[in-house]
N, C-alpha and C. Protein backbone atom coordinates (compact mmCIF):
# COMPACT_ATOMS: atom_id res chain seq x y z
N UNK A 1 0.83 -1.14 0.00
CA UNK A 1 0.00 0.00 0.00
C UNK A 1 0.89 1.23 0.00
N UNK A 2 0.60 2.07 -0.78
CA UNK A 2 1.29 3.01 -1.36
C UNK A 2 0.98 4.47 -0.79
N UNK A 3 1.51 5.11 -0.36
CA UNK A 3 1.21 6.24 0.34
C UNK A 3 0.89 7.45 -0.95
N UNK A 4 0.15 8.20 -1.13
CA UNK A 4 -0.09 9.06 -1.83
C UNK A 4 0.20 10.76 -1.53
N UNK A 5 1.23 11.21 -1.99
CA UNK A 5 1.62 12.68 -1.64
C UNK A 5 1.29 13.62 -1.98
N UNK A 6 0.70 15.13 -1.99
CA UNK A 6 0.29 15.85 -2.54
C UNK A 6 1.28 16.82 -2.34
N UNK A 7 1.52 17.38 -3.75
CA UNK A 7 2.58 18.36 -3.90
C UNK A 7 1.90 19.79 -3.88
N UNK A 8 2.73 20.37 -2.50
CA UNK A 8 2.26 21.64 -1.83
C UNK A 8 2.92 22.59 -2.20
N UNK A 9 3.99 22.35 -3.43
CA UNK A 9 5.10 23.46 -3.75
C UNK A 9 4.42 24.58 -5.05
N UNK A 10 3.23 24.73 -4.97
CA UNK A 10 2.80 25.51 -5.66
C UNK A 10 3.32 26.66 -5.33
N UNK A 11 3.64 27.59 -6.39
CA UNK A 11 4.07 28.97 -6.08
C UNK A 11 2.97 30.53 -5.77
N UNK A 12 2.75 30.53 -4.52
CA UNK A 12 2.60 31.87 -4.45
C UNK A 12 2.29 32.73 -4.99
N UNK A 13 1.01 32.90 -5.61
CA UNK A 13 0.44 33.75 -7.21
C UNK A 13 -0.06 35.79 -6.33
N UNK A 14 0.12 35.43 -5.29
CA UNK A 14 0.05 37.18 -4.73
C UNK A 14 0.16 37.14 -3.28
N UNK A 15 -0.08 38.07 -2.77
CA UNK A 15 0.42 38.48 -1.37
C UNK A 15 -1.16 38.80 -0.54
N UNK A 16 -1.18 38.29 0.56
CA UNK A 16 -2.50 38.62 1.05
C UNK A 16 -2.26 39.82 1.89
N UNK A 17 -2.86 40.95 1.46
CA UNK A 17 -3.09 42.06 1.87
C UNK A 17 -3.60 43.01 2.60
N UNK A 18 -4.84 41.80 3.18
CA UNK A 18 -6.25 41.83 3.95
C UNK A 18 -5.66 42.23 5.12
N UNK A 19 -4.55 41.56 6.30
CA UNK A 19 -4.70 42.02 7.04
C UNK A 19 -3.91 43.54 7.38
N UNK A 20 -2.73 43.66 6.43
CA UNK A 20 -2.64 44.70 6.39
C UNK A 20 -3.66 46.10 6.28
N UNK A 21 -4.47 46.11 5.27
CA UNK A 21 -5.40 46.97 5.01
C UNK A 21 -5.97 47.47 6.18
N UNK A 22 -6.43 45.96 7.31
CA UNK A 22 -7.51 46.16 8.88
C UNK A 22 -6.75 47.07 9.14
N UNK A 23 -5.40 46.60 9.21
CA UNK A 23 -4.29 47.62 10.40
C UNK A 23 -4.22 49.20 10.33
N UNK A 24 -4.49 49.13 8.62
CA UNK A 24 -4.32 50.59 8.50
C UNK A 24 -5.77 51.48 8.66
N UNK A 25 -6.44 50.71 8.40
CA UNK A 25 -7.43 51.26 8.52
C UNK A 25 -7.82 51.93 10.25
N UNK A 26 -7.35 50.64 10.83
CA UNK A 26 -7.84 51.01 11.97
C UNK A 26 -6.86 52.38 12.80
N UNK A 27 -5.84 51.82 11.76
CA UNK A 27 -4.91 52.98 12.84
C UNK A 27 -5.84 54.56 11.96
N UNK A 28 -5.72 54.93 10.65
CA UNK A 28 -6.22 55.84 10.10
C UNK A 28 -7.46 56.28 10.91
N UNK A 29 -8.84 55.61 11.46
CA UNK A 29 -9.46 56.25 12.53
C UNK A 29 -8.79 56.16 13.68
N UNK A 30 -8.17 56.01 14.25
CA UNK A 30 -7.37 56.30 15.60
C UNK A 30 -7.03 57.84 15.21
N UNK A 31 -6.21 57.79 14.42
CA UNK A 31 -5.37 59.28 14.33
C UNK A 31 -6.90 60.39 13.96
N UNK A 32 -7.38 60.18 13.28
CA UNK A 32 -8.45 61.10 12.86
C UNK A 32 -9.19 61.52 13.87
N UNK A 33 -9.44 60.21 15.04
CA UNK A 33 -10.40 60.87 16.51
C UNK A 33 -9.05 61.34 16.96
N UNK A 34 -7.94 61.10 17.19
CA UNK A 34 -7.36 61.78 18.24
C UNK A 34 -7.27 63.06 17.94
N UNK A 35 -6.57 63.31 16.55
CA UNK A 35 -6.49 64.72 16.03
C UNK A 35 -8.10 65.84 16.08
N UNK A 36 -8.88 65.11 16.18
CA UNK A 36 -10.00 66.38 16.06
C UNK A 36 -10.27 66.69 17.34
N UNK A 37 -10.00 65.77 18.90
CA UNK A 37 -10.25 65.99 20.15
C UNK A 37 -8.62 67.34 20.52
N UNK A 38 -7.47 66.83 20.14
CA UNK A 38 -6.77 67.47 20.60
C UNK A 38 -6.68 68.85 19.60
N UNK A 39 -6.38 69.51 20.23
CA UNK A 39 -5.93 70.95 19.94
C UNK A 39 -4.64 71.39 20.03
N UNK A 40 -4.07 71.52 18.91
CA UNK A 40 -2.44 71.76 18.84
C UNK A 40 -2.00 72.97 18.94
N UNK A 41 -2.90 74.07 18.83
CA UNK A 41 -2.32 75.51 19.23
C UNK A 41 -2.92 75.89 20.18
N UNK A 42 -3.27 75.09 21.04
CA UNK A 42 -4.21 75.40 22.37
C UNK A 42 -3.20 76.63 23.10
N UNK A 43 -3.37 77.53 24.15
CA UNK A 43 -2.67 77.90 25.04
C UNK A 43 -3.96 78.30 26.26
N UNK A 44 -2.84 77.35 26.90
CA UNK A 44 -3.90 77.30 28.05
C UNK A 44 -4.13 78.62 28.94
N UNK A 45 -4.99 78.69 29.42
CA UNK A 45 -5.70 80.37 29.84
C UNK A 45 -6.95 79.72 30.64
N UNK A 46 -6.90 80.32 32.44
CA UNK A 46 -8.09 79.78 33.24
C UNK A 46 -8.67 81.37 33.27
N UNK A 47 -10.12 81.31 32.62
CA UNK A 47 -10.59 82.39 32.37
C UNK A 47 -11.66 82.56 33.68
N UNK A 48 -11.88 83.85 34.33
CA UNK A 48 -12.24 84.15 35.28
C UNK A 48 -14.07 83.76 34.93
N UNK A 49 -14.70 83.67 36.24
CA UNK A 49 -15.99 83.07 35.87
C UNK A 49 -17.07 84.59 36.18
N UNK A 50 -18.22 85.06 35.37
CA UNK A 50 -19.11 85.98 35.51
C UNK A 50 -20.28 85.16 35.39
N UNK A 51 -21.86 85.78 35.85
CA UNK A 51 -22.76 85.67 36.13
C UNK A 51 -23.55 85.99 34.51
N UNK A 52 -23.27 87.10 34.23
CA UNK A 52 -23.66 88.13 32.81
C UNK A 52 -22.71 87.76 31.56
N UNK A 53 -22.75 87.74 30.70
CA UNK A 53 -22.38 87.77 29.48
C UNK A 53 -22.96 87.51 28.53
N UNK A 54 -22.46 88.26 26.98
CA UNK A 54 -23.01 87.93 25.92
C UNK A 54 -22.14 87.11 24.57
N UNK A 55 -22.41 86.53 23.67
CA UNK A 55 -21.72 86.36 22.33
C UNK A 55 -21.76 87.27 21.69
N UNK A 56 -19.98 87.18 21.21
CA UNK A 56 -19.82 88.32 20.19
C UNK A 56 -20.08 87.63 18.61
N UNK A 57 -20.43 88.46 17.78
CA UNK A 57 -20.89 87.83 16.88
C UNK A 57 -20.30 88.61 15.34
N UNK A 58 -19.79 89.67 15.53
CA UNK A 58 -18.97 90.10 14.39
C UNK A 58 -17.72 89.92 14.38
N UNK A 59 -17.03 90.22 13.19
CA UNK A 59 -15.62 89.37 13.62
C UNK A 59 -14.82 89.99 14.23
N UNK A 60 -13.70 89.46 15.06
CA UNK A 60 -13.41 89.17 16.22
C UNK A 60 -11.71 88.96 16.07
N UNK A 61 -10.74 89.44 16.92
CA UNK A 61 -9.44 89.06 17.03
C UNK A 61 -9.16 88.77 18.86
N UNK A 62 -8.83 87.75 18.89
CA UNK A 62 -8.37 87.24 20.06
C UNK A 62 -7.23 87.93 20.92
N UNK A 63 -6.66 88.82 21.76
CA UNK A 63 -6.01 88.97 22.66
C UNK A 63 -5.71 87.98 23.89
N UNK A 64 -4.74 87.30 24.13
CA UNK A 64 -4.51 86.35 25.34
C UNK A 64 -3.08 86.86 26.01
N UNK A 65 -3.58 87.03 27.15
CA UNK A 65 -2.75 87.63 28.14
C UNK A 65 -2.28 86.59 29.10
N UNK A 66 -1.32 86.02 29.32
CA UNK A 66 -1.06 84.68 30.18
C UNK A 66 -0.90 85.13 31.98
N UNK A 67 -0.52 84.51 32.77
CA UNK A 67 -0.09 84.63 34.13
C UNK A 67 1.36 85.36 34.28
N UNK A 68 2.38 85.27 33.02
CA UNK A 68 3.63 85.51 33.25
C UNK A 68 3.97 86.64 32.23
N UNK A 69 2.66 87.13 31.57
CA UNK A 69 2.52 88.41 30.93
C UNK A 69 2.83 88.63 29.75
N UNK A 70 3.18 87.20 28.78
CA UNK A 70 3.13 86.87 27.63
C UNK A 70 1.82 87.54 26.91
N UNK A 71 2.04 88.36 25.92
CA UNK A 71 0.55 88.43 24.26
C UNK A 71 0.96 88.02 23.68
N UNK A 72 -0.59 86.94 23.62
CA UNK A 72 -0.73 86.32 22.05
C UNK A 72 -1.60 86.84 21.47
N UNK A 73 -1.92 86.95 20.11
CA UNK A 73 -3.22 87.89 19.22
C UNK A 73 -3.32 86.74 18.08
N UNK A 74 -4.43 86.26 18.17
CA UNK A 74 -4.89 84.85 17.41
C UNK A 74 -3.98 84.04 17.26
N UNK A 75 -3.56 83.31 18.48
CA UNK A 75 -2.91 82.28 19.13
C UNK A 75 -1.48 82.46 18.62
N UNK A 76 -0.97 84.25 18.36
CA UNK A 76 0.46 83.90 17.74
C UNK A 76 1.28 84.75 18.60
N UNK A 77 2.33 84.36 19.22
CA UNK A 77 2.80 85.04 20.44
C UNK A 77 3.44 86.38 19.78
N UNK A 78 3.05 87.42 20.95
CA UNK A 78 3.82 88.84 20.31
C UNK A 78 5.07 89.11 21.30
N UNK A 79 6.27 89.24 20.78
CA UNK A 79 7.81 89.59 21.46
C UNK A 79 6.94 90.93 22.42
N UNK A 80 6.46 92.00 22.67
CA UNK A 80 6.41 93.17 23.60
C UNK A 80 4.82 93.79 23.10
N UNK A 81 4.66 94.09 24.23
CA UNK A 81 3.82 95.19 24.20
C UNK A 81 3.49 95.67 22.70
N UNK A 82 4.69 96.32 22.47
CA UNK A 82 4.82 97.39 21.13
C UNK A 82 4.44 96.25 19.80
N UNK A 83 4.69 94.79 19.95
CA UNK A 83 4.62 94.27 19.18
C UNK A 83 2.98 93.57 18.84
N UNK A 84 2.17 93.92 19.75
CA UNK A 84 0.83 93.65 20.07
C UNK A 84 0.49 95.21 19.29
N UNK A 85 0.95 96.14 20.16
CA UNK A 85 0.21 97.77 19.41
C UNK A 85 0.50 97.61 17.68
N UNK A 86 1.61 97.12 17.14
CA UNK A 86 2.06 97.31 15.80
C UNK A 86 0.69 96.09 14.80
N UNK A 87 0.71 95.55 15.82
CA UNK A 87 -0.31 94.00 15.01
C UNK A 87 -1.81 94.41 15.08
N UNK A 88 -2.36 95.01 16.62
CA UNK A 88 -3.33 95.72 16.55
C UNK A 88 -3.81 96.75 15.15
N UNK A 89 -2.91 97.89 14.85
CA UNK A 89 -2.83 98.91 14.16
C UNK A 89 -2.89 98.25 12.86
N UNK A 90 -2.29 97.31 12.71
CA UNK A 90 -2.29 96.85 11.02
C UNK A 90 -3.65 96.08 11.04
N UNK A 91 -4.67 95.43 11.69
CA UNK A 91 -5.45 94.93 11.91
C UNK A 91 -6.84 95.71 12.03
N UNK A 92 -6.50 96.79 12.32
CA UNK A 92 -7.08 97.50 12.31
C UNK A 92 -7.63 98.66 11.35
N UNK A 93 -6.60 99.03 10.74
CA UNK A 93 -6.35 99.60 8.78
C UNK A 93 -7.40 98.84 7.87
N UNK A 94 -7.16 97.08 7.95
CA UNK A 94 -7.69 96.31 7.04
C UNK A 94 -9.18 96.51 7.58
N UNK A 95 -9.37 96.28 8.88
CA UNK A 95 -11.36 96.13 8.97
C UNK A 95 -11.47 97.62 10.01
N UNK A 96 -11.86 98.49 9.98
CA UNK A 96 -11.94 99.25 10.23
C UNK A 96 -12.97 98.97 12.07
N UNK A 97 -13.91 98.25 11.57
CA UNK A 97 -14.85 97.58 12.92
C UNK A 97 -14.29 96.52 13.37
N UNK A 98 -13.22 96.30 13.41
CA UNK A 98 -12.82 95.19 14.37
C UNK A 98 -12.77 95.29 15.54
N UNK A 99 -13.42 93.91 16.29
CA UNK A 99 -13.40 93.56 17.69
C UNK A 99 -12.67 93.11 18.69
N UNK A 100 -12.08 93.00 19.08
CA UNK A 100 -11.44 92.87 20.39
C UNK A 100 -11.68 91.81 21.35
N UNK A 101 -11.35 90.81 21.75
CA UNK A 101 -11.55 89.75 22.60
C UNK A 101 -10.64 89.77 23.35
N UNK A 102 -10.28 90.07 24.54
CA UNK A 102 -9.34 90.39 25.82
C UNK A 102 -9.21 88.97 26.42
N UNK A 103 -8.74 88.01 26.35
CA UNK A 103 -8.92 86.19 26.97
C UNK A 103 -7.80 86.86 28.43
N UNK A 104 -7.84 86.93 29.48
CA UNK A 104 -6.92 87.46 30.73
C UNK A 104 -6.90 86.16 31.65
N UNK A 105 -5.93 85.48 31.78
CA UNK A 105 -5.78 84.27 32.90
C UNK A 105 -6.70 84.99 34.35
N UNK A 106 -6.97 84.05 34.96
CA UNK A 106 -7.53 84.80 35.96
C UNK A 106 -6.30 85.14 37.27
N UNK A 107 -5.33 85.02 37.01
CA UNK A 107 -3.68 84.73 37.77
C UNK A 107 -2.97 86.18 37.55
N UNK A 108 -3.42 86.77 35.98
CA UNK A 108 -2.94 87.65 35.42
C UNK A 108 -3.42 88.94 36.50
N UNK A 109 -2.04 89.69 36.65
CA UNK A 109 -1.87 90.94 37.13
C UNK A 109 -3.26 92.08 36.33
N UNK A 110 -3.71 92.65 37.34
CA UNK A 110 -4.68 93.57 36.71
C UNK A 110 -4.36 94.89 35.80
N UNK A 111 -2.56 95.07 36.31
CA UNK A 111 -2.14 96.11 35.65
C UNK A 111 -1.90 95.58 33.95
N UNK A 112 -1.77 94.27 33.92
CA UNK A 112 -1.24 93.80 32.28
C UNK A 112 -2.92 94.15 31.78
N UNK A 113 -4.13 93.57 32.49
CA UNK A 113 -5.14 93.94 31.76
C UNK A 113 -5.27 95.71 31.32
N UNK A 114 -5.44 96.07 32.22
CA UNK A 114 -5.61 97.32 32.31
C UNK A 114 -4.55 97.85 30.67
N UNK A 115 -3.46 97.40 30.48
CA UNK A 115 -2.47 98.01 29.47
C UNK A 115 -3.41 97.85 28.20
N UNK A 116 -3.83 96.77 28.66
CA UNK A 116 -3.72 96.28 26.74
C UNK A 116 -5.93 97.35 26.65
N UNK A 117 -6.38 97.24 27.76
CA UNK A 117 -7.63 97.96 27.74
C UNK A 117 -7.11 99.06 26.58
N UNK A 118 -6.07 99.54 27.49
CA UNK A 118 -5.49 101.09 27.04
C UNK A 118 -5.22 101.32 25.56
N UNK A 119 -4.39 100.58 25.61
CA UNK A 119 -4.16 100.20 24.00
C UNK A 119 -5.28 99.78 23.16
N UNK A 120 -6.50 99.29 23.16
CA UNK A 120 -7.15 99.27 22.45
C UNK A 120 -7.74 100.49 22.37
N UNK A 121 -8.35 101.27 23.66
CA UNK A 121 -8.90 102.45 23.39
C UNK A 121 -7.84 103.66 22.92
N UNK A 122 -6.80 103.46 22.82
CA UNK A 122 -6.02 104.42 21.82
C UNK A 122 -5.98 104.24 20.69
N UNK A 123 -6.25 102.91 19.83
CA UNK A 123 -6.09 102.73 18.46
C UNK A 123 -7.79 102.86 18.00
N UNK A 124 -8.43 103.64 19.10
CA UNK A 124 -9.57 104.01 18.26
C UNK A 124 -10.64 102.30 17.91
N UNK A 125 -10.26 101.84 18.66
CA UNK A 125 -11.03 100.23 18.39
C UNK A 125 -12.36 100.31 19.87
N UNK A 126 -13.86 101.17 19.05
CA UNK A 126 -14.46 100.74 19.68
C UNK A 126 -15.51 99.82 20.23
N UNK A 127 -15.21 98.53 19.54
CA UNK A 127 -15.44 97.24 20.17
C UNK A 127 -14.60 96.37 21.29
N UNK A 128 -14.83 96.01 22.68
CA UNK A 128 -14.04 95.01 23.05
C UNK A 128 -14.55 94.62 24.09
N UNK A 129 -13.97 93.33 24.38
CA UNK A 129 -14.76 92.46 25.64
C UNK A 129 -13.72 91.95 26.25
N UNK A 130 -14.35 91.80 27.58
CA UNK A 130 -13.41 90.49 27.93
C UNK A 130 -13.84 89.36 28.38
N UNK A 131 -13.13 88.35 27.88
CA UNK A 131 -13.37 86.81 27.93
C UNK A 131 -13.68 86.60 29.12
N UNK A 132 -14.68 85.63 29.90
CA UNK A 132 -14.98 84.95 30.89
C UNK A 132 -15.51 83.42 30.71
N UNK A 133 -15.66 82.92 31.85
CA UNK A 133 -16.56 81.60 31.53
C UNK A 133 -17.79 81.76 32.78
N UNK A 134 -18.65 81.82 31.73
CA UNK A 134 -20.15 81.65 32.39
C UNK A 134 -20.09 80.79 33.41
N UNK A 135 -20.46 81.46 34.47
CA UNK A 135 -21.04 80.56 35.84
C UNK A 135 -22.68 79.61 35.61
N UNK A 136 -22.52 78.60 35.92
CA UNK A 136 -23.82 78.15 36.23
C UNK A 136 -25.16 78.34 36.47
N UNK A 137 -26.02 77.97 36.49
CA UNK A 137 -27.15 78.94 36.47
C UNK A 137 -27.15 79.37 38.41
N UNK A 138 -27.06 78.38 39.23
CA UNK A 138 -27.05 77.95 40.52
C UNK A 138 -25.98 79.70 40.90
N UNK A 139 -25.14 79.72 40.10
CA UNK A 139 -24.71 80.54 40.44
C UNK A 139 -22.73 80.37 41.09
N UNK A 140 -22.64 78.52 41.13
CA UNK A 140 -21.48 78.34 41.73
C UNK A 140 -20.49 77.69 40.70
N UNK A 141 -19.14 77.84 41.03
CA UNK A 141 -18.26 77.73 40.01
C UNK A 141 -18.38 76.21 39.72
């Protein structure tokens, strides 16, 4: 009785690809949720809490004043003072009604607020606010 062999040396006609594809796929939504939760030009700022406030609704340039007295003006850091007034002023040429958004750490010295107040009401910019975060209805932080 004769043993019967089957020849397994067939060659390899392509590459299975399948599980590669899962991998990528899955990693491709990984990165896509992580990237839309995180925020890469975040700068962090604990904004003081009010009772009152409204939305501003015309357009708008961001001022952020940190704890250690850093300006940023739409999340782009300014070297001095003077370098905030020079960015203001050119910003100001182009839209004539531009607004003002004051973001002030709540850590931040009252005299840094107070500057940049100043500076807006010298460049003739009369729109501006300052950033808070709405208190609760209850009333507690």
């Amino acid at each position: 009785m004769g043993l019967i062999q089957e020849n397994n040396d067939d060659i390899i006609s392509g590459i299975n690809i399948t599980p590669l594809v899962d991998i990528m796929l899955v990693l491709l939504i990984i990165f896509m949720l992580v990237s839309s939760i995180v925020d890469f030009n975040a700068i962090k700022v604990e904004l003081p809490h009010a009772a009152t406030g409204e939305e501003i609704k015309n357009e708008t340039v961001s001022v952020m004043i940190l704890q250690n007295g850093d300006y940023y003006l739409a999340g782009k850091k300014m070297d001095s003072s003077e370098g905030l007034r020079t960015n203001l002023t050119i910003r100001k040429q182009k839209n004539p009604d531009i607004q003002v958004v004051i973001s002030a750490d709540k850590k931040t010295y009252h005299e840094e607020v107070v500057r940049v107040i100043d500076m807006v009401r010298k460049l003739d910019i009369k729109s501006f606010a300052i950033n808070v975060e709405q208190l609760n209805p209850s009333g507690n932080e």
